[in-house]
N, C-alpha and C. Protein backbone atom coordinates (compact mmCIF):
# COMPACT_ATOMS: atom_id res chain seq x y z
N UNK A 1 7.48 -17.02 10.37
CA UNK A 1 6.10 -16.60 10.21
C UNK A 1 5.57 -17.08 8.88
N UNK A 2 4.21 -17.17 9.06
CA UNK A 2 3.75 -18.01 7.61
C UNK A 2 2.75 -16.51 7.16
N UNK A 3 2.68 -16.16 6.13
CA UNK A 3 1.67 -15.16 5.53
C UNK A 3 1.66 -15.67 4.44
N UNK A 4 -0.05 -15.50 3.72
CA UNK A 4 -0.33 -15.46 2.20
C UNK A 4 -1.51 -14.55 2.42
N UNK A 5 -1.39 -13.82 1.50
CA UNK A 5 -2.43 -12.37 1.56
C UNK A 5 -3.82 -12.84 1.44
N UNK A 6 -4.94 -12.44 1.63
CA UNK A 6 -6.11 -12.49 1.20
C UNK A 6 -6.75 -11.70 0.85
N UNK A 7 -5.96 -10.77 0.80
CA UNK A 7 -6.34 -10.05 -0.05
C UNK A 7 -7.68 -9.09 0.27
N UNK A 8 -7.75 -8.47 1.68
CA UNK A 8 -8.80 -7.83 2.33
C UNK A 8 -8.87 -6.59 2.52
N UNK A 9 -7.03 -6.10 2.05
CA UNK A 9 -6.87 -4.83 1.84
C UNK A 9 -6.88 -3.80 3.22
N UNK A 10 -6.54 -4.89 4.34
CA UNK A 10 -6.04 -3.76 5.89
C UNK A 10 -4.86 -3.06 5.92
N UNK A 11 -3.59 -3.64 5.27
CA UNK A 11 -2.46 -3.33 4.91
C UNK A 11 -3.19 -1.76 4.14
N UNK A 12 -3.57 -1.60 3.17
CA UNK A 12 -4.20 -0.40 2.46
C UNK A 12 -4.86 0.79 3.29
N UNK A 13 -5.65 0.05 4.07
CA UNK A 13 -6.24 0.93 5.11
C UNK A 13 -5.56 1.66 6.00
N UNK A 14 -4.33 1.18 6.24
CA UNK A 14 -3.59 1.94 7.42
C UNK A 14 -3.17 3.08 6.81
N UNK A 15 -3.26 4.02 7.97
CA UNK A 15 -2.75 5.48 7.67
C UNK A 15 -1.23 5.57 7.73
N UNK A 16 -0.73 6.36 6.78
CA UNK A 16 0.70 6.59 6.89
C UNK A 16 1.38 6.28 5.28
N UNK A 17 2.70 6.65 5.06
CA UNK A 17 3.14 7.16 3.90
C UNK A 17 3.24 5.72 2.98
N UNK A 18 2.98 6.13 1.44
CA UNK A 18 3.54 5.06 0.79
C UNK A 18 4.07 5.57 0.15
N UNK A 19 5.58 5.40 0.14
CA UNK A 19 6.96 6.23 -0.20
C UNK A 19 7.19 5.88 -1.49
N UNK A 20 7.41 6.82 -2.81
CA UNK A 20 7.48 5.99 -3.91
C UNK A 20 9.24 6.25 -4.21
N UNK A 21 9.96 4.83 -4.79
CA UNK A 21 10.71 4.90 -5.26
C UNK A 21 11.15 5.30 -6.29
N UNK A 22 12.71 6.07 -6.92
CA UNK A 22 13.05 6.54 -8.19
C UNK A 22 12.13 5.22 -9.02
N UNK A 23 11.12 6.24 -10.11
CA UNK A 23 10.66 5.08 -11.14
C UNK A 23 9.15 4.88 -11.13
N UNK A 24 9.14 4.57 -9.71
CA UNK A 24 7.67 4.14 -9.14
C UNK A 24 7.03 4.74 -9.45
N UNK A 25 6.74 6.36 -9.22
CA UNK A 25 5.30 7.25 -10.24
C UNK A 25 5.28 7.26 -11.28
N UNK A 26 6.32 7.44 -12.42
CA UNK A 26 6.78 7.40 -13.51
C UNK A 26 5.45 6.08 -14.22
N UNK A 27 6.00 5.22 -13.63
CA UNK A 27 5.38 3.68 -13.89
C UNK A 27 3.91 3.64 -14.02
N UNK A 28 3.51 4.38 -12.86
CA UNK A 28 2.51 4.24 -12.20
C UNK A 28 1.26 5.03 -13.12
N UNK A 29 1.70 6.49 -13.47
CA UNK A 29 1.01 7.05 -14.44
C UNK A 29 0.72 6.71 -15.98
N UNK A 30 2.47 5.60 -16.32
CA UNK A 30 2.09 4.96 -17.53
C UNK A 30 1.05 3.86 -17.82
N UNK A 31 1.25 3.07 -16.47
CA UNK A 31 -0.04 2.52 -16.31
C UNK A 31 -1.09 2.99 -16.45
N UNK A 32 -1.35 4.04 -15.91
CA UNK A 32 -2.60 4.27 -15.54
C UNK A 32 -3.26 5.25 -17.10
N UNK A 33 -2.12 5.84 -17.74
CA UNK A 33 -2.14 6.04 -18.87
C UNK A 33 -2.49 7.50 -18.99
N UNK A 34 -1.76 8.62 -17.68
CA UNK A 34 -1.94 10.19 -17.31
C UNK A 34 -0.29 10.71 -17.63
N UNK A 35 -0.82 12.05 -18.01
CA UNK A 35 0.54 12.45 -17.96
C UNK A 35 1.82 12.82 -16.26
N UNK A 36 2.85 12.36 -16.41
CA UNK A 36 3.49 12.21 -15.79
C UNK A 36 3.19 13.62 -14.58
N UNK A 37 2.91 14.65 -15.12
CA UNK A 37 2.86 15.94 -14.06
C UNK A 37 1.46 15.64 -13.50
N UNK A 38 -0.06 15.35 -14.01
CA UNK A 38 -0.89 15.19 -13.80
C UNK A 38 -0.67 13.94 -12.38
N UNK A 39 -0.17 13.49 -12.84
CA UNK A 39 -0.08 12.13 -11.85
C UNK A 39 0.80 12.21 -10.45
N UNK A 40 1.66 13.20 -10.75
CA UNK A 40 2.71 14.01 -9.40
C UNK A 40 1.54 14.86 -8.96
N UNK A 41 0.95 15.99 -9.66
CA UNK A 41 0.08 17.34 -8.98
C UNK A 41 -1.48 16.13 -8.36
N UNK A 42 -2.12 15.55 -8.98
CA UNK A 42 -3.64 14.66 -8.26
C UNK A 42 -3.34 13.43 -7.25
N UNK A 43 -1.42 12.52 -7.25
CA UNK A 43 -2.13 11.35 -6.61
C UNK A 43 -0.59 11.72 -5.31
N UNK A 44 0.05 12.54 -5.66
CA UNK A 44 1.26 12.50 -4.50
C UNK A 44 1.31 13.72 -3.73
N UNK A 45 2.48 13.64 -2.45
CA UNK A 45 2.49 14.61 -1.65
C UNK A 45 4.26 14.34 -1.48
N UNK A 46 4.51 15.53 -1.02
CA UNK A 46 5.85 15.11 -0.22
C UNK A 46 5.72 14.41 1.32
N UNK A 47 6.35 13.66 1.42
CA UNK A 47 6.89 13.06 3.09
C UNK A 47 6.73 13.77 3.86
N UNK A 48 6.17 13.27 5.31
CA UNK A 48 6.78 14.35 6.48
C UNK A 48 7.76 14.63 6.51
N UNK A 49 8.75 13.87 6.22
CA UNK A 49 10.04 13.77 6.14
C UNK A 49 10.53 14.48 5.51
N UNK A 50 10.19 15.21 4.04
CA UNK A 50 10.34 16.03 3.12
C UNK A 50 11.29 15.21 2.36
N UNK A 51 11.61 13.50 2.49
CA UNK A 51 12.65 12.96 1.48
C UNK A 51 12.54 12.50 0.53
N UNK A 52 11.27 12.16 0.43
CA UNK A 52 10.23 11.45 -0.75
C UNK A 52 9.12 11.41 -1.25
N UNK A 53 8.35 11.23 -2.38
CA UNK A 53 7.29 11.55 -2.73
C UNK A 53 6.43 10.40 -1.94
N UNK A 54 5.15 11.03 -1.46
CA UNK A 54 4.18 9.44 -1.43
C UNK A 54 2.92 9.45 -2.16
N UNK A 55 2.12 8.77 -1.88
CA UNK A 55 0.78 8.27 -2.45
C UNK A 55 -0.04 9.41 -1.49
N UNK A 56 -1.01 9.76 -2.27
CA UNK A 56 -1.97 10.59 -1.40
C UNK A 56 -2.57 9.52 -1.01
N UNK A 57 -3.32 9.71 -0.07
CA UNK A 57 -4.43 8.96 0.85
C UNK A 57 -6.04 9.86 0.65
N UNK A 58 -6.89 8.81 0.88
CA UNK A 58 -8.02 9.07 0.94
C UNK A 58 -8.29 9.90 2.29
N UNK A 59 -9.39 9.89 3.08
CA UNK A 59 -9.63 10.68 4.66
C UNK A 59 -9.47 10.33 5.37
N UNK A 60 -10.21 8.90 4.76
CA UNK A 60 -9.77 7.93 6.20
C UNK A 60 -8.63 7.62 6.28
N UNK A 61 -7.59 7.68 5.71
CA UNK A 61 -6.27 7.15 5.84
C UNK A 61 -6.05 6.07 4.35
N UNK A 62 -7.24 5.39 4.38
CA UNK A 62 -6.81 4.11 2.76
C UNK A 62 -6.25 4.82 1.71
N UNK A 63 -5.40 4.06 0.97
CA UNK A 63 -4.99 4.06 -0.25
C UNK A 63 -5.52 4.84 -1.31
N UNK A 64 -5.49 5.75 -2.32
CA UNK A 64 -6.46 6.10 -2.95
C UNK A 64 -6.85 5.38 -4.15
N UNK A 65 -5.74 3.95 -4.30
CA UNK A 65 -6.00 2.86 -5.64
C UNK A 65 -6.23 1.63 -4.80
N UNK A 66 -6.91 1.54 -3.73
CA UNK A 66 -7.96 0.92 -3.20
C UNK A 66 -9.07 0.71 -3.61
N UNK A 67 -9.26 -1.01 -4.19
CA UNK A 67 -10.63 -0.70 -4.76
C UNK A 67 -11.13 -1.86 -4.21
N UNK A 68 -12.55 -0.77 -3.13
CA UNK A 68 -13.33 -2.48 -2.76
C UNK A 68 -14.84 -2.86 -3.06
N UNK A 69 -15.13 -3.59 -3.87
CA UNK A 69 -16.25 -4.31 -4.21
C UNK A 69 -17.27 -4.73 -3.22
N UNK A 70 -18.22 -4.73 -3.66
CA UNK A 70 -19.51 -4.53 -2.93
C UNK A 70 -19.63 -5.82 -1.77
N UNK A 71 -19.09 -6.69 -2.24
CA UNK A 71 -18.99 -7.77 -1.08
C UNK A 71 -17.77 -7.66 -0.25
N UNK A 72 -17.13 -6.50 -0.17
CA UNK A 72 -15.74 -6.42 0.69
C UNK A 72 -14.80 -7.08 0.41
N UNK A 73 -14.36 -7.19 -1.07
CA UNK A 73 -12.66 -7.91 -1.71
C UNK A 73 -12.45 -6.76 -1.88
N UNK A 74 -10.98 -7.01 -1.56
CA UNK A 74 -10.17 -5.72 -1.94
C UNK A 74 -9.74 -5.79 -3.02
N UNK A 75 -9.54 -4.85 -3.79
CA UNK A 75 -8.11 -4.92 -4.91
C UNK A 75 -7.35 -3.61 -5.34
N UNK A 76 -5.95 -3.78 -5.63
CA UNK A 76 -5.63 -2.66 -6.03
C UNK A 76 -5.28 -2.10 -7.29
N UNK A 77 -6.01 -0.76 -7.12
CA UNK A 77 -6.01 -0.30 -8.40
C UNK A 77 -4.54 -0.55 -9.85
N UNK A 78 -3.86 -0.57 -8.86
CA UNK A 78 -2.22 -0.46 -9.42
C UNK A 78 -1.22 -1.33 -9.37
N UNK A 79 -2.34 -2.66 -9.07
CA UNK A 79 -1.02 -4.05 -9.08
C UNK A 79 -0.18 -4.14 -10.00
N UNK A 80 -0.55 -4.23 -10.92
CA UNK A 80 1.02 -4.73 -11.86
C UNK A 80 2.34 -3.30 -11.50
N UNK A 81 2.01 -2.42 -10.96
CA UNK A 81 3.07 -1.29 -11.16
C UNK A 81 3.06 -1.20 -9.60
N UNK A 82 2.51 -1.41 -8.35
CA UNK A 82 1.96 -0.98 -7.05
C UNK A 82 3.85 -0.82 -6.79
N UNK A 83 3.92 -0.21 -5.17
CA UNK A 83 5.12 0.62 -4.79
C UNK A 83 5.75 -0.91 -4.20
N UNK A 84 7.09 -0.14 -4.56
CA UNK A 84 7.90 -1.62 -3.33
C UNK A 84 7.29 -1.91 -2.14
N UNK A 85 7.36 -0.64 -1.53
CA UNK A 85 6.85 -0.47 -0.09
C UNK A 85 5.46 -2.01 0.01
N UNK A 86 4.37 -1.71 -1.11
CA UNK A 86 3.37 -2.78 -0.86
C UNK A 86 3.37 -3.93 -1.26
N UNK A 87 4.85 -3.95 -2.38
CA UNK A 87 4.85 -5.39 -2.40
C UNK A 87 5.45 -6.01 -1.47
N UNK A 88 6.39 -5.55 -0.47
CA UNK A 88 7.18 -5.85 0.28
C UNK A 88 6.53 -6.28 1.83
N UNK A 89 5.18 -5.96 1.58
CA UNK A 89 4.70 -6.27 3.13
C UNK A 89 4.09 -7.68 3.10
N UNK A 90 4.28 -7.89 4.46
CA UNK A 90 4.68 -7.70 5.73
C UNK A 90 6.40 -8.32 5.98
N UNK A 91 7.03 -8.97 4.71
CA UNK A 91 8.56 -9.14 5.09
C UNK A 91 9.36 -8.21 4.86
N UNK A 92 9.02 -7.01 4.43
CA UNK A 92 10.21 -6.21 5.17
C UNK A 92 9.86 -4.94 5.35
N UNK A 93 8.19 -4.29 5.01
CA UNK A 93 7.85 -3.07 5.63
C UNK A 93 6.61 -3.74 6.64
N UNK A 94 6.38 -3.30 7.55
CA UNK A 94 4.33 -3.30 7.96
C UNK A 94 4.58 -2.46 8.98
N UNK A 95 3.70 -2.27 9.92
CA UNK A 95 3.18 -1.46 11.05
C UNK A 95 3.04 -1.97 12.11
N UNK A 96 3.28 -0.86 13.23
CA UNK A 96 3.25 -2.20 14.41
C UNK A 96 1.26 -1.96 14.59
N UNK A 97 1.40 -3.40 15.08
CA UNK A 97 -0.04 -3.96 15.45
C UNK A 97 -0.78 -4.57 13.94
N UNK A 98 0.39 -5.16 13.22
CA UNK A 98 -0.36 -5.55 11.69
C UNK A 98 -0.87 -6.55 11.79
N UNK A 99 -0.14 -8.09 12.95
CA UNK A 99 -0.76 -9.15 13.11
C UNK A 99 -2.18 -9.23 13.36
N UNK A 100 -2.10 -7.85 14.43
CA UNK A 100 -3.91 -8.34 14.52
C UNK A 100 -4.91 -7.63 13.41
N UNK A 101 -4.27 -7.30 12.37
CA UNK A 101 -4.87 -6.41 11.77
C UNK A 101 -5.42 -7.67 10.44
N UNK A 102 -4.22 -8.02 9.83
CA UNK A 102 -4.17 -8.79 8.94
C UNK A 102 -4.34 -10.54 9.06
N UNK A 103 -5.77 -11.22 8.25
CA UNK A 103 -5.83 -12.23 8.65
C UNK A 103 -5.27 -13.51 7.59
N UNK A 104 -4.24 -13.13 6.86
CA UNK A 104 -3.02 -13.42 6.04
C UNK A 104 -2.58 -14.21 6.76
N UNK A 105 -1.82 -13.73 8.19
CA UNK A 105 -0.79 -14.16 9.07
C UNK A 105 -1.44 -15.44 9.91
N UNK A 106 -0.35 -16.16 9.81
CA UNK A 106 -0.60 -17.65 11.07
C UNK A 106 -0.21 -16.96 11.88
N UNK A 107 -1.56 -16.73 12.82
CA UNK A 107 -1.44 -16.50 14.11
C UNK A 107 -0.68 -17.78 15.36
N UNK A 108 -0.39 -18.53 14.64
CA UNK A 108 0.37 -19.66 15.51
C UNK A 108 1.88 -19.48 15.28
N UNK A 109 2.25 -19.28 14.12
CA UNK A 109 3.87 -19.09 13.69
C UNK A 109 4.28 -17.70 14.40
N UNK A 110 3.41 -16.50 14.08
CA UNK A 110 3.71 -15.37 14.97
C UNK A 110 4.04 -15.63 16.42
N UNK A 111 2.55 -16.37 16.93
CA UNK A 111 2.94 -16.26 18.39
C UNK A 111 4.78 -17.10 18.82
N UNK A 112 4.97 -18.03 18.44
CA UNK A 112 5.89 -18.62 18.72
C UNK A 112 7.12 -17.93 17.93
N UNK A 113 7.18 -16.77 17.58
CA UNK A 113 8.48 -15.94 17.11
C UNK A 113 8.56 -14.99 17.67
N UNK A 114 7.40 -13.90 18.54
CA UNK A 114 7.70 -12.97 19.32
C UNK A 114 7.95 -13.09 20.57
């Protein structure tokens, strides 16, 4: 499969957990430059799962360091620190139905791998 992001921010939009790894909030608040409890009690939740912390979500389901500009670019609030989980997509986390979601993906290399 061939992907290069464009960065449109559908991956963000989808509902469902972004699991942070030992480190990952830690990071995330130094970035952002909050204290470490502030940044656990306003931007996380526990898992359904109850195994890990995640990212709160907005209502609709997006990201809450989703940031999109008036002409519809995405960006995220938290790149230099963002979770494995989002750097890792689509080679080794995404969702099913991401191909048609995301227009990153060669829709020609996909078809001929599934």
């Amino acid at each position: 499969m061939s992907f290069v992001c464009r960065r449109c921010g559908s991956c963000c939009r989808w509902p469902g957990c972004v699991k942070l790894l030992p480190g990952e909030a830690e990071a995330i608040a130094e970035f952002l430059g909050v204290p470490e409890q502030k940044f656990f009690a306003d931007s996380t939740r526990l898992s359904p799962d109850r195994q890990w912390l995640a990212l709160n979500e907005r209502s609709d389901g997006s990201c809450i360091y989703l940031i999109v500009a008036p002409d519809g670019a995405a960006a995220c609030g938290i790149e230099p620190v963002k979770p494995r989980q989002c750097r890792d997509f689509p080679e080794r986390w995404n969702f099913p139905g991401w191909q048609n979601e995301c227009p990153g993906v060669d829709e020609e290399s996909v078809s001929h791998h599934e």
